[in-house]
PDB file of N, CA and C in Angstrom:
ATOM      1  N   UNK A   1      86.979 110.675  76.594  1.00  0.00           N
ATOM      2  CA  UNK A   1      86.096 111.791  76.867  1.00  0.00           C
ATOM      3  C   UNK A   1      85.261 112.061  75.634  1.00  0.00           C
ATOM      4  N   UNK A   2      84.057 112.491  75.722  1.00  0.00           N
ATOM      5  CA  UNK A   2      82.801 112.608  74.654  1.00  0.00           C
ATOM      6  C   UNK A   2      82.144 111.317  74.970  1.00  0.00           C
ATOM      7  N   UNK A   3      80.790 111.743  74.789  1.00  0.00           N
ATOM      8  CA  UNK A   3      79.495 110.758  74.924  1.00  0.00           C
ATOM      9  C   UNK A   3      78.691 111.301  73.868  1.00  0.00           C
ATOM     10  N   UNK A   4      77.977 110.168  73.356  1.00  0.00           N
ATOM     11  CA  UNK A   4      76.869 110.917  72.436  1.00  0.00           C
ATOM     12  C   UNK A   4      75.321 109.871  73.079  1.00  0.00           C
ATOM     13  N   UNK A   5      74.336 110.471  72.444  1.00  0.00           N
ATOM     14  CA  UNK A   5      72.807 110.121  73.076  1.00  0.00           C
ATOM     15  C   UNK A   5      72.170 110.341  71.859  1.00  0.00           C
ATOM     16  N   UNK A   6      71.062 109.236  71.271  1.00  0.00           N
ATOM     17  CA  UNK A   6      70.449 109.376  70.647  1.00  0.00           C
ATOM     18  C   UNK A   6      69.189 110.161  71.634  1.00  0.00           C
ATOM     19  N   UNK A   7      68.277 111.115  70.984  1.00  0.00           N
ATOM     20  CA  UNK A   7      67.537 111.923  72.067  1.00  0.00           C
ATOM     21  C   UNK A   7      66.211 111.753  71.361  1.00  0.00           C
ATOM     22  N   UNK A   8      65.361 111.336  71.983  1.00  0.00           N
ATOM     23  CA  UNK A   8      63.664 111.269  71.449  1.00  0.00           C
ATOM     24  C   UNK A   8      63.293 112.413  72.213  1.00  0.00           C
ATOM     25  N   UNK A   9      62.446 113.237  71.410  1.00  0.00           N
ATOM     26  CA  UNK A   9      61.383 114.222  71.988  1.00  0.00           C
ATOM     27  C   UNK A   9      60.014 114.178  71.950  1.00  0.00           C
ATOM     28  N   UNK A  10      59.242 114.721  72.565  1.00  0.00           N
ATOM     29  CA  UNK A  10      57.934 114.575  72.371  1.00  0.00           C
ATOM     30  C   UNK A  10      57.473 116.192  72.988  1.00  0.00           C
ATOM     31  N   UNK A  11      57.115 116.500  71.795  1.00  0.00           N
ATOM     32  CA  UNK A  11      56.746 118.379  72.315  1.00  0.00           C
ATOM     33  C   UNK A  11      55.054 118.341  72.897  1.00  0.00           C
ATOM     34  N   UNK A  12      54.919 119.600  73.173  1.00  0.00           N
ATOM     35  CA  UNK A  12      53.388 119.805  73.561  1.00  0.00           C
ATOM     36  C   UNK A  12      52.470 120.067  72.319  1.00  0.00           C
ATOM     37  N   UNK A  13      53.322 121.072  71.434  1.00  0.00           N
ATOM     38  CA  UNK A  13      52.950 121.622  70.081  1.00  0.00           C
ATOM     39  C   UNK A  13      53.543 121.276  69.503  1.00  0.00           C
ATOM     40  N   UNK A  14      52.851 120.976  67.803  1.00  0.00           N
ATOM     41  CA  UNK A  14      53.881 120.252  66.942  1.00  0.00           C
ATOM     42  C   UNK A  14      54.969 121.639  66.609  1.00  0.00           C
ATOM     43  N   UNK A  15      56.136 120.901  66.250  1.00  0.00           N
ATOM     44  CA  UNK A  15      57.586 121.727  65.907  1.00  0.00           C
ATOM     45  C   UNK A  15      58.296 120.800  65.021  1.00  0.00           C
ATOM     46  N   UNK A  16      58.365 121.331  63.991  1.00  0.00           N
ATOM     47  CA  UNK A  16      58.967 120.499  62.477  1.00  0.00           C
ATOM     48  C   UNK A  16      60.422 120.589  62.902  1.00  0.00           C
ATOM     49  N   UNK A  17      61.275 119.952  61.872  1.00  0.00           N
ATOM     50  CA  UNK A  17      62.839 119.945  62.582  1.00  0.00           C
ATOM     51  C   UNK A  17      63.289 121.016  62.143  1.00  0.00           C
ATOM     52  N   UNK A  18      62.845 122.248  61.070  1.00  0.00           N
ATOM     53  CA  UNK A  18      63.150 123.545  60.990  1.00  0.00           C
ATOM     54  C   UNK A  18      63.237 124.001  61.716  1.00  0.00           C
ATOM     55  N   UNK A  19      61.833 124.346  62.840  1.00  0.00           N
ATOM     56  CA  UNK A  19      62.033 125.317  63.779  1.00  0.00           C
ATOM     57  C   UNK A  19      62.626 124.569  65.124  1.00  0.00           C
ATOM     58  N   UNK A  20      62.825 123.688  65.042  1.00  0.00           N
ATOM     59  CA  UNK A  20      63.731 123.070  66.234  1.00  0.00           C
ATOM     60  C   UNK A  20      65.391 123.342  65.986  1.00  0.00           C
ATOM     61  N   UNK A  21      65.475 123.145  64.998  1.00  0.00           N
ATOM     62  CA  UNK A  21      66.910 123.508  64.476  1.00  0.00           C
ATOM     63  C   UNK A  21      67.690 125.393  64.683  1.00  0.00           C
ATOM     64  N   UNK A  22      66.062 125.864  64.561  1.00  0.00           N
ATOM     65  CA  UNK A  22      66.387 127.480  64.819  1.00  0.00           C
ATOM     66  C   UNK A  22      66.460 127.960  66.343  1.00  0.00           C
ATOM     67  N   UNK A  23      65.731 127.030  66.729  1.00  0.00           N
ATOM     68  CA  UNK A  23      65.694 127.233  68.145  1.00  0.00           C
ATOM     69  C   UNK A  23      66.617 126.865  68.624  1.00  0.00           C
ATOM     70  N   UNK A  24      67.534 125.608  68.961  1.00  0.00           N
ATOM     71  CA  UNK A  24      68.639 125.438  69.283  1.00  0.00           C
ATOM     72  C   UNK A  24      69.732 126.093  69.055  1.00  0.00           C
ATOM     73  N   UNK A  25      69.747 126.792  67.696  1.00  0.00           N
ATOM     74  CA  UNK A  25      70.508 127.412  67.154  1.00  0.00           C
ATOM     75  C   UNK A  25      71.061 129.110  68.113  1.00  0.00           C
ATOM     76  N   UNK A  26      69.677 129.621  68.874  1.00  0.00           N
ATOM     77  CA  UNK A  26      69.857 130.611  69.614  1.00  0.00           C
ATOM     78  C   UNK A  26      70.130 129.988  71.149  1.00  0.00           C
ATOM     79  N   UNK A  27      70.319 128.712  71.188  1.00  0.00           N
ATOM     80  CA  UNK A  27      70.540 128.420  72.682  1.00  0.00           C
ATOM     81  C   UNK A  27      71.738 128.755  72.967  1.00  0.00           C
ATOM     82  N   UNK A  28      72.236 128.924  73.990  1.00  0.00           N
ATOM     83  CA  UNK A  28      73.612 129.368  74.868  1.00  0.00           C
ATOM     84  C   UNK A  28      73.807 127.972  75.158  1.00  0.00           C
ATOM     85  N   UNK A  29      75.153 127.697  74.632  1.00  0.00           N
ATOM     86  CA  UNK A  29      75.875 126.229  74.839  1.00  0.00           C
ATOM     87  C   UNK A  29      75.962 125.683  73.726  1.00  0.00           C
ATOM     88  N   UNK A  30      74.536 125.859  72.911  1.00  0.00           N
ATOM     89  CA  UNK A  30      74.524 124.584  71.910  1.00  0.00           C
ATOM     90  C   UNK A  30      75.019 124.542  70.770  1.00  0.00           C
ATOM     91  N   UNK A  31      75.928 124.168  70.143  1.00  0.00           N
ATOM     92  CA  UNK A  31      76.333 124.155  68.240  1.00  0.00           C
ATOM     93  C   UNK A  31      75.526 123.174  67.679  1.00  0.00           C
ATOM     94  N   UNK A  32      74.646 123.888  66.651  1.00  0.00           N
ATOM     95  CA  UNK A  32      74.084 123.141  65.480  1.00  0.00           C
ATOM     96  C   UNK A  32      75.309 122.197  64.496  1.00  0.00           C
ATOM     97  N   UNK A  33      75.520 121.345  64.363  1.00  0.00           N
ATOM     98  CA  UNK A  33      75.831 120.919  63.511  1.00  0.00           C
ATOM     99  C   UNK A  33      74.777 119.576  62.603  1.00  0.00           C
ATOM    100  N   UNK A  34      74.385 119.828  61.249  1.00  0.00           N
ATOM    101  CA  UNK A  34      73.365 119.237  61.201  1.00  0.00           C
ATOM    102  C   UNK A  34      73.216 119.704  59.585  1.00  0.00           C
ATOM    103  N   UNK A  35      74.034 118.881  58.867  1.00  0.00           N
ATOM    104  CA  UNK A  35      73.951 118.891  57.289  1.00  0.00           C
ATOM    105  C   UNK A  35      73.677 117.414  56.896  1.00  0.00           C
ATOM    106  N   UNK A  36      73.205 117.322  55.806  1.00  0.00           N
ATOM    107  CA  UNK A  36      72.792 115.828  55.289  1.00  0.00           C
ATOM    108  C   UNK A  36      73.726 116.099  54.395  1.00  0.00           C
ATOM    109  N   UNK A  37      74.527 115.310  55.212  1.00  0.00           N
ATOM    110  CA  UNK A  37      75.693 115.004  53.792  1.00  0.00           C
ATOM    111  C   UNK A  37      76.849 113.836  54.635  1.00  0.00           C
ATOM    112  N   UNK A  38      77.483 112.999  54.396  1.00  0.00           N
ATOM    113  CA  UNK A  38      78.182 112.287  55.040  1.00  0.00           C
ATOM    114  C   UNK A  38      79.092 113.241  56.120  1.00  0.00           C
ATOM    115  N   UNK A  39      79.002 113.158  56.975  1.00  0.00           N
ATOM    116  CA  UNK A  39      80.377 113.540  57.824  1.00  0.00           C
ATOM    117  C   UNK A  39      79.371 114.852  58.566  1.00  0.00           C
ATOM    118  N   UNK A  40      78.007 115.478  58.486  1.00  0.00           N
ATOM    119  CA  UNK A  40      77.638 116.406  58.786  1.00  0.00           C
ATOM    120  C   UNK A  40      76.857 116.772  59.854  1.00  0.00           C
ATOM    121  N   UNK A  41      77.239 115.994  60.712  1.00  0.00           N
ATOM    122  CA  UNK A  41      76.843 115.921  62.176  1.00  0.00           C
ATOM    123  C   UNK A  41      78.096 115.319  63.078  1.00  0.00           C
ATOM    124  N   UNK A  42      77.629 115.812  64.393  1.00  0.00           N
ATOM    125  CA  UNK A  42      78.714 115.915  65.266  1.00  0.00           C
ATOM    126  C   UNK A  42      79.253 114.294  65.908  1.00  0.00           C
ATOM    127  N   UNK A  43      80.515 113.849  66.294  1.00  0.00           N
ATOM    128  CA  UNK A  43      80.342 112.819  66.868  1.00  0.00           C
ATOM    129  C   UNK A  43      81.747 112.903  67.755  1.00  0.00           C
ATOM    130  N   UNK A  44      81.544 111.796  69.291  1.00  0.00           N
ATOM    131  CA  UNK A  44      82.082 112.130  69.832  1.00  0.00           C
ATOM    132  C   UNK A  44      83.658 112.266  69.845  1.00  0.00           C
ATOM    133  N   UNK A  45      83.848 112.002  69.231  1.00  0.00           N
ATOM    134  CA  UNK A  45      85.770 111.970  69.344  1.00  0.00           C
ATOM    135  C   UNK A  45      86.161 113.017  68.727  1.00  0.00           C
ATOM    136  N   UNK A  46      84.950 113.706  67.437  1.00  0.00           N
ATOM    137  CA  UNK A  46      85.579 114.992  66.556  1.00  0.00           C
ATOM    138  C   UNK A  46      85.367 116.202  67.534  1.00  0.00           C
ATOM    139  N   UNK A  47      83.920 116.243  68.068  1.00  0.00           N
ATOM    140  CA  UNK A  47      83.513 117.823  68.332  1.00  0.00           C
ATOM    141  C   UNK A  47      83.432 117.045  70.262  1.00  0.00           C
ATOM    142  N   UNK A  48      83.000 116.374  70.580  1.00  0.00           N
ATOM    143  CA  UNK A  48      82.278 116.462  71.959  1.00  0.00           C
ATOM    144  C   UNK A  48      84.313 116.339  72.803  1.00  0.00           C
ATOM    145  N   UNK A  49      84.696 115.746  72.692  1.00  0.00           N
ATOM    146  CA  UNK A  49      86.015 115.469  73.495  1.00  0.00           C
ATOM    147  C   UNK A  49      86.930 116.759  73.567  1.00  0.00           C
ATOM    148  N   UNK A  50      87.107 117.163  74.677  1.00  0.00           N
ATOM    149  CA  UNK A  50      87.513 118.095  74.763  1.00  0.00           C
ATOM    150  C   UNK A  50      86.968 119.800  74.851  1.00  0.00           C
ATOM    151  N   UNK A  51      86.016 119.710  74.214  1.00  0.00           N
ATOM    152  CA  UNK A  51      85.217 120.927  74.268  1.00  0.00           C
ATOM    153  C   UNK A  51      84.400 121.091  74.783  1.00  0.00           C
ATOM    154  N   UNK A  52      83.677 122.577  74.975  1.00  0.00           N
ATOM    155  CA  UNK A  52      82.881 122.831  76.640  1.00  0.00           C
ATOM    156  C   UNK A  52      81.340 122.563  75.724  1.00  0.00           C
ATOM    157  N   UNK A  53      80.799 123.083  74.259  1.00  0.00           N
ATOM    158  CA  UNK A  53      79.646 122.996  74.307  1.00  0.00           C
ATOM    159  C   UNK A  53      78.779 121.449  73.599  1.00  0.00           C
ATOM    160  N   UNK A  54      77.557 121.683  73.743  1.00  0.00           N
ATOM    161  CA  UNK A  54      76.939 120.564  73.526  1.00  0.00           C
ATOM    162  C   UNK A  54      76.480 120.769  72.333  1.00  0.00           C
ATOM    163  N   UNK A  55      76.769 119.736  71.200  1.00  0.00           N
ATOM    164  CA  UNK A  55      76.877 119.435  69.601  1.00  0.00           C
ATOM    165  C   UNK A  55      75.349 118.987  69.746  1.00  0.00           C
ATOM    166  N   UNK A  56      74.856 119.310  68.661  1.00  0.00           N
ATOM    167  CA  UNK A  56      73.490 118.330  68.208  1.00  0.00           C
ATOM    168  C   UNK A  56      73.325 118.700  66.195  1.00  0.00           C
ATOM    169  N   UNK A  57      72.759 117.546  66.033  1.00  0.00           N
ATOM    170  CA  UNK A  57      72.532 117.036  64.869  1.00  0.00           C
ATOM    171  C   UNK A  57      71.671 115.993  64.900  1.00  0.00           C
ATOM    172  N   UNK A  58      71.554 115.751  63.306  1.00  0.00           N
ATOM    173  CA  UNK A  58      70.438 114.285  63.130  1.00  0.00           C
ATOM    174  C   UNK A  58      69.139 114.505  63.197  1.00  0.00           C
ATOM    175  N   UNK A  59      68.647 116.493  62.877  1.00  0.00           N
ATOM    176  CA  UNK A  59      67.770 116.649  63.850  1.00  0.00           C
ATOM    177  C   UNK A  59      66.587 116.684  62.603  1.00  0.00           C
ATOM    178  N   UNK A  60      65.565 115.135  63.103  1.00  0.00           N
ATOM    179  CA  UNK A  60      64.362 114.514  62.424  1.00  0.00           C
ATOM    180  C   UNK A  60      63.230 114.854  63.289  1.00  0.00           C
ATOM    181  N   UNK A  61      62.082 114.679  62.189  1.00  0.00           N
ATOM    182  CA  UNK A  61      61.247 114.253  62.839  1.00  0.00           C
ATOM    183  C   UNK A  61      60.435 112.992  62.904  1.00  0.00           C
ATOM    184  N   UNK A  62      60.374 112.695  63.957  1.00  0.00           N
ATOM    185  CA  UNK A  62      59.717 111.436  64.331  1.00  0.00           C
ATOM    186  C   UNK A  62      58.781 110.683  63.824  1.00  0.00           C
ATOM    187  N   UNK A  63      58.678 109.833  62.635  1.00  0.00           N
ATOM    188  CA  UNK A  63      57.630 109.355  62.169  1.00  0.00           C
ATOM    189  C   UNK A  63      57.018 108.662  63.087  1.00  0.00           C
ATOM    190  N   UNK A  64      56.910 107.793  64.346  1.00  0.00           N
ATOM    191  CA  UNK A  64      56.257 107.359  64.993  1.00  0.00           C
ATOM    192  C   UNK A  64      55.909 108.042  65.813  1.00  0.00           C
ATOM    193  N   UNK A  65      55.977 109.285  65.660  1.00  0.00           N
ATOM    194  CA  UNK A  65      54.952 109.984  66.814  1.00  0.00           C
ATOM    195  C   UNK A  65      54.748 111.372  66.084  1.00  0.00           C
ATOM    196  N   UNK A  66      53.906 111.755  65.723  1.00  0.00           N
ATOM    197  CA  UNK A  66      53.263 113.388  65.701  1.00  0.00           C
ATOM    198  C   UNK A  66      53.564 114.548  65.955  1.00  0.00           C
ATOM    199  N   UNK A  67      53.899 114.542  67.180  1.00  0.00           N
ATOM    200  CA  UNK A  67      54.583 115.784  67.902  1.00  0.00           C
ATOM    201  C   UNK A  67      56.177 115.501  67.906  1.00  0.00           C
ATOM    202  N   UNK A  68      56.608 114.446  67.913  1.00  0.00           N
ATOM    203  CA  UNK A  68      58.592 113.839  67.846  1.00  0.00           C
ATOM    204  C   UNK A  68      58.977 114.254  67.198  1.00  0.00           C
ATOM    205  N   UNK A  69      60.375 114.392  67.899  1.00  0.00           N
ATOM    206  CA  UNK A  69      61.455 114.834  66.993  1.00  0.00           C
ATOM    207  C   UNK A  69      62.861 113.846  67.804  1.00  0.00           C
ATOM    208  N   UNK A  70      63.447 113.676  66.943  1.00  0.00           N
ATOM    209  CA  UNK A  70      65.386 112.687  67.266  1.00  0.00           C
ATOM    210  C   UNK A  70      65.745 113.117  66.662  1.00  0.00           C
ATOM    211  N   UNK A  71      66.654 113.791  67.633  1.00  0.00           N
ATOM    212  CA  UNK A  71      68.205 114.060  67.356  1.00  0.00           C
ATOM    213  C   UNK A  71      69.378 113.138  68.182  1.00  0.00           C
ATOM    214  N   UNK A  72      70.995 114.106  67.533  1.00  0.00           N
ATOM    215  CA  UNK A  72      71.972 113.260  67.947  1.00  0.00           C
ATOM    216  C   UNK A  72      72.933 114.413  68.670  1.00  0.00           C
ATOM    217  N   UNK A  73      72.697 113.953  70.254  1.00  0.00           N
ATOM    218  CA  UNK A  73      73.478 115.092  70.720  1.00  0.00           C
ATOM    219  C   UNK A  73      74.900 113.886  71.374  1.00  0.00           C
ATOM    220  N   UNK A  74      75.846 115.268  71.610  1.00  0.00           N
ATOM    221  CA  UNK A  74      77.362 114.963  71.603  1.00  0.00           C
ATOM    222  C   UNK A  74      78.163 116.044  72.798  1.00  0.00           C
ATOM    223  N   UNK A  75      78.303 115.285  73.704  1.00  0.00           N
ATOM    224  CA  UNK A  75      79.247 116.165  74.404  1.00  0.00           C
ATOM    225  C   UNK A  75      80.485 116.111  75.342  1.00  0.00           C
ATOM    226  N   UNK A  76      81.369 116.513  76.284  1.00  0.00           N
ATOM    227  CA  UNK A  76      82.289 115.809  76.459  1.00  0.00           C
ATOM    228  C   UNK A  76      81.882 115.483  77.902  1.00  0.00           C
ATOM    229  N   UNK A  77      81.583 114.352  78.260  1.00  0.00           N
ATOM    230  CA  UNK A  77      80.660 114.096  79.526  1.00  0.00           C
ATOM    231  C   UNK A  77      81.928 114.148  80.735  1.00  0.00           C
ATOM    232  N   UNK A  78      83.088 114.735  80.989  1.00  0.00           N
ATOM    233  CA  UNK A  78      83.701 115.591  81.745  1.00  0.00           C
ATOM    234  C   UNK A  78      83.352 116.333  81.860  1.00  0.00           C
ATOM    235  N   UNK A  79      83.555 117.235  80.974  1.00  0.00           N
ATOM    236  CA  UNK A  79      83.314 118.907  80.823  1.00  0.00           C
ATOM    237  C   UNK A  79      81.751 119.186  81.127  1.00  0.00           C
ATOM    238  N   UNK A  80      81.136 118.807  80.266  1.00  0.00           N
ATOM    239  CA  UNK A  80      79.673 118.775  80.591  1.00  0.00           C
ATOM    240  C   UNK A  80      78.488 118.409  81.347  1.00  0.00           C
ATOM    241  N   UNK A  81      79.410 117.043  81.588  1.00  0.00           N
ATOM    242  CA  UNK A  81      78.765 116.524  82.809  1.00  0.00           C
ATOM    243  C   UNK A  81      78.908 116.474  83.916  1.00  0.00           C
ATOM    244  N   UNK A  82      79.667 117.365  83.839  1.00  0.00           N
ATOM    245  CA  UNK A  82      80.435 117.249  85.602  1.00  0.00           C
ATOM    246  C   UNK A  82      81.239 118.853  86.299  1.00  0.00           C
ATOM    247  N   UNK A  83      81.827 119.049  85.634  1.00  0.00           N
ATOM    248  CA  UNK A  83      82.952 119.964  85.980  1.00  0.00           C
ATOM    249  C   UNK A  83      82.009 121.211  85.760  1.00  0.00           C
ATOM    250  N   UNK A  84      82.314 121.630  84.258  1.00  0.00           N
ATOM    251  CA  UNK A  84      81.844 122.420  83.405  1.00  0.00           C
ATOM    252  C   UNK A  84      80.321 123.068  83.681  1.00  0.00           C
ATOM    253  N   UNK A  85      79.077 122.046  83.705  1.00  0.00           N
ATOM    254  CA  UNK A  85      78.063 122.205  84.294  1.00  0.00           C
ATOM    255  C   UNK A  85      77.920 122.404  85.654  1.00  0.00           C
ATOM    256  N   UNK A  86      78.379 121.941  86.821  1.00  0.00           N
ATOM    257  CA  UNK A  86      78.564 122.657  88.025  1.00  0.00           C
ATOM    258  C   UNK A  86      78.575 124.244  87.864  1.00  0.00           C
ATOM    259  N   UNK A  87      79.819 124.329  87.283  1.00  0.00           N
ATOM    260  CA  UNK A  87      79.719 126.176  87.455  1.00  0.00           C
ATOM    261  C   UNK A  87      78.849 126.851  86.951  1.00  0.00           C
ATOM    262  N   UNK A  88      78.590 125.848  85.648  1.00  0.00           N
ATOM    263  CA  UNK A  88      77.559 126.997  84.882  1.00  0.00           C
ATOM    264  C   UNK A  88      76.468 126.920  85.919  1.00  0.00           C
ATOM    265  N   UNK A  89      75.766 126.302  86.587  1.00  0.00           N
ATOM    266  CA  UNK A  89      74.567 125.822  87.047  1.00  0.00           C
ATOM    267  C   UNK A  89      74.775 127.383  88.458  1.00  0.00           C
ATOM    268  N   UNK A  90      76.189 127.376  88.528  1.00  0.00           N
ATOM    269  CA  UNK A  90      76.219 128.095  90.297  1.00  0.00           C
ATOM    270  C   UNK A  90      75.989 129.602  89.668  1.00  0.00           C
ATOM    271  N   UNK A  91      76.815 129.787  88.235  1.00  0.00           N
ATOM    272  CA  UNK A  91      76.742 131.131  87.934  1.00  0.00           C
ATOM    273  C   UNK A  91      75.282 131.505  87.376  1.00  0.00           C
ATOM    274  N   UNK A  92      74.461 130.740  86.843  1.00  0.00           N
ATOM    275  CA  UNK A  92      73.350 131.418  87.162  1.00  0.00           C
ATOM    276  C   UNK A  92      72.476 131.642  88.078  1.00  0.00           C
ATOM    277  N   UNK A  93      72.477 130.694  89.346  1.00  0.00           N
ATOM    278  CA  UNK A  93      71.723 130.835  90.711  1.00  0.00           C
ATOM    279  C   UNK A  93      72.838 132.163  91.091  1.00  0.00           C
ATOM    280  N   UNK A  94      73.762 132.544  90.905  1.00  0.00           N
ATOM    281  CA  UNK A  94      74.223 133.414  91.625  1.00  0.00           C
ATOM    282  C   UNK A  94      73.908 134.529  90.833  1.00  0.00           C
ATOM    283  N   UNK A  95      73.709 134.716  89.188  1.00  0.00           N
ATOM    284  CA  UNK A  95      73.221 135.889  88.588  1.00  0.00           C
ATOM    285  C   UNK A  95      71.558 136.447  89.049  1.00  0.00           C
ATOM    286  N   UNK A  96      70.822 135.073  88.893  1.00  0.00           N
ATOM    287  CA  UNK A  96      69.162 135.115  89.138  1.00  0.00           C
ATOM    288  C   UNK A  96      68.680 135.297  90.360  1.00  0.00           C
ATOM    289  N   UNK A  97      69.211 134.485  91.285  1.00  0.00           N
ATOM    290  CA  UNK A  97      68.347 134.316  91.897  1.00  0.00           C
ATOM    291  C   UNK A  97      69.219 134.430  93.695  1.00  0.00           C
ATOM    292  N   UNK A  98      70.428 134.662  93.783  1.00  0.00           N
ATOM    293  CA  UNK A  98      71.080 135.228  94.894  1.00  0.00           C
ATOM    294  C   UNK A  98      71.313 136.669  95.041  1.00  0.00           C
TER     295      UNK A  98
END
């Protein structure tokens, strides 16, 4: 259990990996983990296995593209991909929009 994804982005507006990093940082689900230093990003067997939220780190920006940014997200593709995300997905159609 845990999967990780290298993730390419391509924004509309440019967004440096500062403010991408802040932004994730207020998402619901997501843990920043994301230090330059050996060991300072998430990977799957430490943080994604077993646990409900989705890890990201690695978070660059894209020299081959302008607007890019790659990161390294991590999660436990049970929990997250399946189980875990179901409910979350029902409890907000049932907060919003039922």
């Amino acid at each position: 259990y845990g999967h990780s994804e290298a993730v390419h982005v391509e924004t509309r507006e440019k967004l440096n990996a500062s403010q991408a990093r802040a932004l994730l940082e207020k998402a619901p689900g997501i843990v920043v983990l994301d230090e330059h230093r050996d060991g300072g990003y998430p990977t799957a067997v430490s943080e994604g296995a077993t646990h409900d939220p989705v890890y990201v780190g690695r978070i660059r920006e894209d020299i081959s593209l302008p607007r890019g940014l790659d990161m390294w997200v991590v999660a436990d593709n049970v929990r997250k991909g399946a189980a875990l995300n179901s409910i979350q997905i029902a409890e907000i159609l049932v907060k919003e929009y039922l």
